[in-house]
Protein backbone atom coordinates (compact mmCIF):
# COMPACT_ATOMS: atom_id res chain seq x y z
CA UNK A 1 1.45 18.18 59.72
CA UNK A 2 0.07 14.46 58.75
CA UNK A 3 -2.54 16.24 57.09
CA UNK A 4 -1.04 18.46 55.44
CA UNK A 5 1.19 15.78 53.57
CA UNK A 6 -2.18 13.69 53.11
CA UNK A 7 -3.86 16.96 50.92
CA UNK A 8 -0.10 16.69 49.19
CA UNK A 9 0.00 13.37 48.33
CA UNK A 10 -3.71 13.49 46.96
CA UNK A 11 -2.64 16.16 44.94
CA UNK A 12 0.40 14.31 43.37
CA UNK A 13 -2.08 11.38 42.71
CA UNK A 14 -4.52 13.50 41.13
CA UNK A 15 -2.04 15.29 38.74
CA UNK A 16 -0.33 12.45 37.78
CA UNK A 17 -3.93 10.56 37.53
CA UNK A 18 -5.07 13.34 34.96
CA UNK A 19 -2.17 13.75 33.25
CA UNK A 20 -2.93 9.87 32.13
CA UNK A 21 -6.71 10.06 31.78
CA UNK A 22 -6.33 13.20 29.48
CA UNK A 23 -5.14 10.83 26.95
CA UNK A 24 -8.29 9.01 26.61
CA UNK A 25 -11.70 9.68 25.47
CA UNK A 26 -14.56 9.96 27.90
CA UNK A 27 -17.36 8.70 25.83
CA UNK A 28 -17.76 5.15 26.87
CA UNK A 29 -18.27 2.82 30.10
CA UNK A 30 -14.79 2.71 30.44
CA UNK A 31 -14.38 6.40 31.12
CA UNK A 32 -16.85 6.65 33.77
CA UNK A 33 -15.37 3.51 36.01
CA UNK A 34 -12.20 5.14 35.49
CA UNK A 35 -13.91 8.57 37.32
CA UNK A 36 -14.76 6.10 39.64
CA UNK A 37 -11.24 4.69 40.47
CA UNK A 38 -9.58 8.20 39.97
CA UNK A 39 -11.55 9.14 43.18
CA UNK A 40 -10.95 6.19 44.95
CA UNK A 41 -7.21 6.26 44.31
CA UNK A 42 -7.06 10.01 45.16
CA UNK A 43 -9.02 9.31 48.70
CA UNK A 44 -6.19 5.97 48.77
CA UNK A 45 -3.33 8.34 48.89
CA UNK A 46 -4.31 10.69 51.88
CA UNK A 47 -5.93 8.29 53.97
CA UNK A 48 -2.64 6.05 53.55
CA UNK A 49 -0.63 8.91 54.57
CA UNK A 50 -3.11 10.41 57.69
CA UNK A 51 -3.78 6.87 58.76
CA UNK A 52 -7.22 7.27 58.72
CA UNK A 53 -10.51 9.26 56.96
CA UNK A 54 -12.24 12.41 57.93
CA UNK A 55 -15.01 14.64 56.67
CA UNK A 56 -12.30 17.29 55.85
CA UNK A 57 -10.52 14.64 54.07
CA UNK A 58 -13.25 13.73 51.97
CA UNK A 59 -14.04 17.19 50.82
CA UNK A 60 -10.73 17.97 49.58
CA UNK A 61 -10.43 14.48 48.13
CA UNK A 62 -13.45 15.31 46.07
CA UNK A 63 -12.89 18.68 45.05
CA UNK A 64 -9.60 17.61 43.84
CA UNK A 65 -10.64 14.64 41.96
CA UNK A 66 -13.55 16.74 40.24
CA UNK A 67 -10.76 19.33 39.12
CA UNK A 68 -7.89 16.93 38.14
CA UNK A 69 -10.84 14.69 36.26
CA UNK A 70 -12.23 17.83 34.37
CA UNK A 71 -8.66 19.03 33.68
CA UNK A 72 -8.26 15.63 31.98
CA UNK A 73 -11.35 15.74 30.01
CA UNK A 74 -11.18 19.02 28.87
CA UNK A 75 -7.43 17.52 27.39
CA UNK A 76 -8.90 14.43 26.28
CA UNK A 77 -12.17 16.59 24.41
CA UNK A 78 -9.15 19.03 22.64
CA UNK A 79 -8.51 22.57 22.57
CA UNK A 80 -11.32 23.83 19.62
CA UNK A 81 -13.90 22.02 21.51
CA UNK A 82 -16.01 24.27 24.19
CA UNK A 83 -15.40 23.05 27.59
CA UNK A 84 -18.44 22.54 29.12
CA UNK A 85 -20.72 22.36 26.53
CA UNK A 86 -18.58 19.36 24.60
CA UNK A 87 -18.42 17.02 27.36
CA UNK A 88 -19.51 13.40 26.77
CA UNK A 89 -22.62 12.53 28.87
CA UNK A 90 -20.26 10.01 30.32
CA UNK A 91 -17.82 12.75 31.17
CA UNK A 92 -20.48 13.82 33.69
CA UNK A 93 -21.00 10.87 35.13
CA UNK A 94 -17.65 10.24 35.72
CA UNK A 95 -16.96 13.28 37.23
CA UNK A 96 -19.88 12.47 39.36
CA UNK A 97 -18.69 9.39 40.56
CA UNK A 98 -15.05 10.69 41.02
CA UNK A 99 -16.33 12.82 43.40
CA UNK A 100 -18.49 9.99 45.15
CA UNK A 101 -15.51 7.65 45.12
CA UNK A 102 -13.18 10.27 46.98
CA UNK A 103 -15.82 11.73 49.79
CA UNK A 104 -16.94 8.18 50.22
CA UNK A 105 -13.27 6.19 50.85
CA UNK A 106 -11.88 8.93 52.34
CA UNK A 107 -14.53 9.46 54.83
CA UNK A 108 -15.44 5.64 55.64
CA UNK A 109 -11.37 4.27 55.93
CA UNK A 110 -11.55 1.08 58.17
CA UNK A 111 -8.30 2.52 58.88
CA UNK A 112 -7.55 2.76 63.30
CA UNK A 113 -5.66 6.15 64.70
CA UNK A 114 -2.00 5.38 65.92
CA UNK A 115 -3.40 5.82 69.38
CA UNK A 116 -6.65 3.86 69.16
CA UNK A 117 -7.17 0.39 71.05
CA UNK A 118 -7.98 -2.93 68.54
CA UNK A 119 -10.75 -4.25 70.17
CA UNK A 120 -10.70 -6.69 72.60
CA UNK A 121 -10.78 -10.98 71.05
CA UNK A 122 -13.50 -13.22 71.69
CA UNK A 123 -13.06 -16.76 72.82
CA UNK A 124 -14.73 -19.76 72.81
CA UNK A 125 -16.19 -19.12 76.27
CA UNK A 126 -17.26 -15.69 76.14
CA UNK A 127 -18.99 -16.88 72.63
CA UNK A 128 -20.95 -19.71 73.93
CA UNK A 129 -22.34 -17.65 76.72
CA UNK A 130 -21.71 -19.94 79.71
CA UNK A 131 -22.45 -18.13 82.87
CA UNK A 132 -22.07 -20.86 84.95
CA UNK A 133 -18.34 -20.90 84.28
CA UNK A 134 -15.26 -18.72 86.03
CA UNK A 135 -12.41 -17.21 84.39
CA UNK A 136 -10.05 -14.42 85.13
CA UNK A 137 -12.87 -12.22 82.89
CA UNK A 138 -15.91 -13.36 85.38
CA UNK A 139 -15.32 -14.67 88.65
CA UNK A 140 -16.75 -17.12 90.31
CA UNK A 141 -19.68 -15.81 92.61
C-alpha cells in the first residue's frame, strides 16, 4: 500500500511541478537545472512517503518526470509550434537530466526501512584498536 501512495504522491508533485514549469521557456541554463530539480523533487516525494528507494521506484520516478517535464515544455513552446521538432536543445537536456535526477535519488535514498537496525556506535576503544584491553565487547582472555 506504501507504494502505492509513493507512485501517488510523485504524481501530484509532477503535475503540480509542470503545471509551473509550463510557464517558462526552456531555452536557457535555467531550464535545464530546473529538469534537474523537477526529477529530484519528484524522486523526494515517493521516497519520503515509502521510506526508502528502489529500482521500481526509480523507474516510475523517471518516466513520470520525463512526461510531466515534456507536458510542460510542449505548454511553455505553445500550441502552433510542432512538438518535437520545436524543442529548445536545452529542452532535451533537461528532460535528460529529469530523468537522471529521479532514477538516481530515488534509487540511492540514504533513507533506512522501518524494520532495519542503525548500525552499531564506535567508541574510543574499539577505534584505537587496543587488544590488550577487556570490555563487556571483548573479554579478557
Amino acid at each position: 500500500m506504501r507504494v502505492v501512495l509513493a507512485v501517488l504522491a510523485a504524481l501530484l508533485v509532477a503535475m503540480l511541478g509542470a503545471a509551473i514549469l509550463g510557464e517558462y521557456q526552456f531555452d536557457g541554463f535555467t531550464g535545464a537545472a530546473a529538469g534537474l530539480i523537477y526529477g529530484i523533487f519528484i524522486a523526494e516525494a515517493a521516497v519520503a512517503v515509502n521510506r526508502r528507494g528502489n529500482s521500481w521506484l526509480a523507474a516510475v520516478c523517471a518516466v513520470l518526470a520525463v512526461g510531466g517535464l515534456g507536458w510542460a515544455i510542449r505548454v511553455s513552446i505553445g500550441p502552433r509550434m510542432s512538438f518535437p521538432g520545436d524543442i529548445p536543445g536545452l529542452g532535451w537536456v533537461a528532460l535528460v537530466l529529469a530523468a537522471a535526477g529521479a532514477a538516481i535519488r530515488a534509487r540511492s535514498s540514504g533513507r533506512r526501512g522501518a524494520g532495519s537496525q542503525p548500525e552499531p556506535g564506535r567508541t574510543p576503544a574499539s577505534e584505537s584498536g587496543d587488544l590488550g584491553s577487556s570490555s563487556p565487547e571483548r573479554p579478557a582472555g
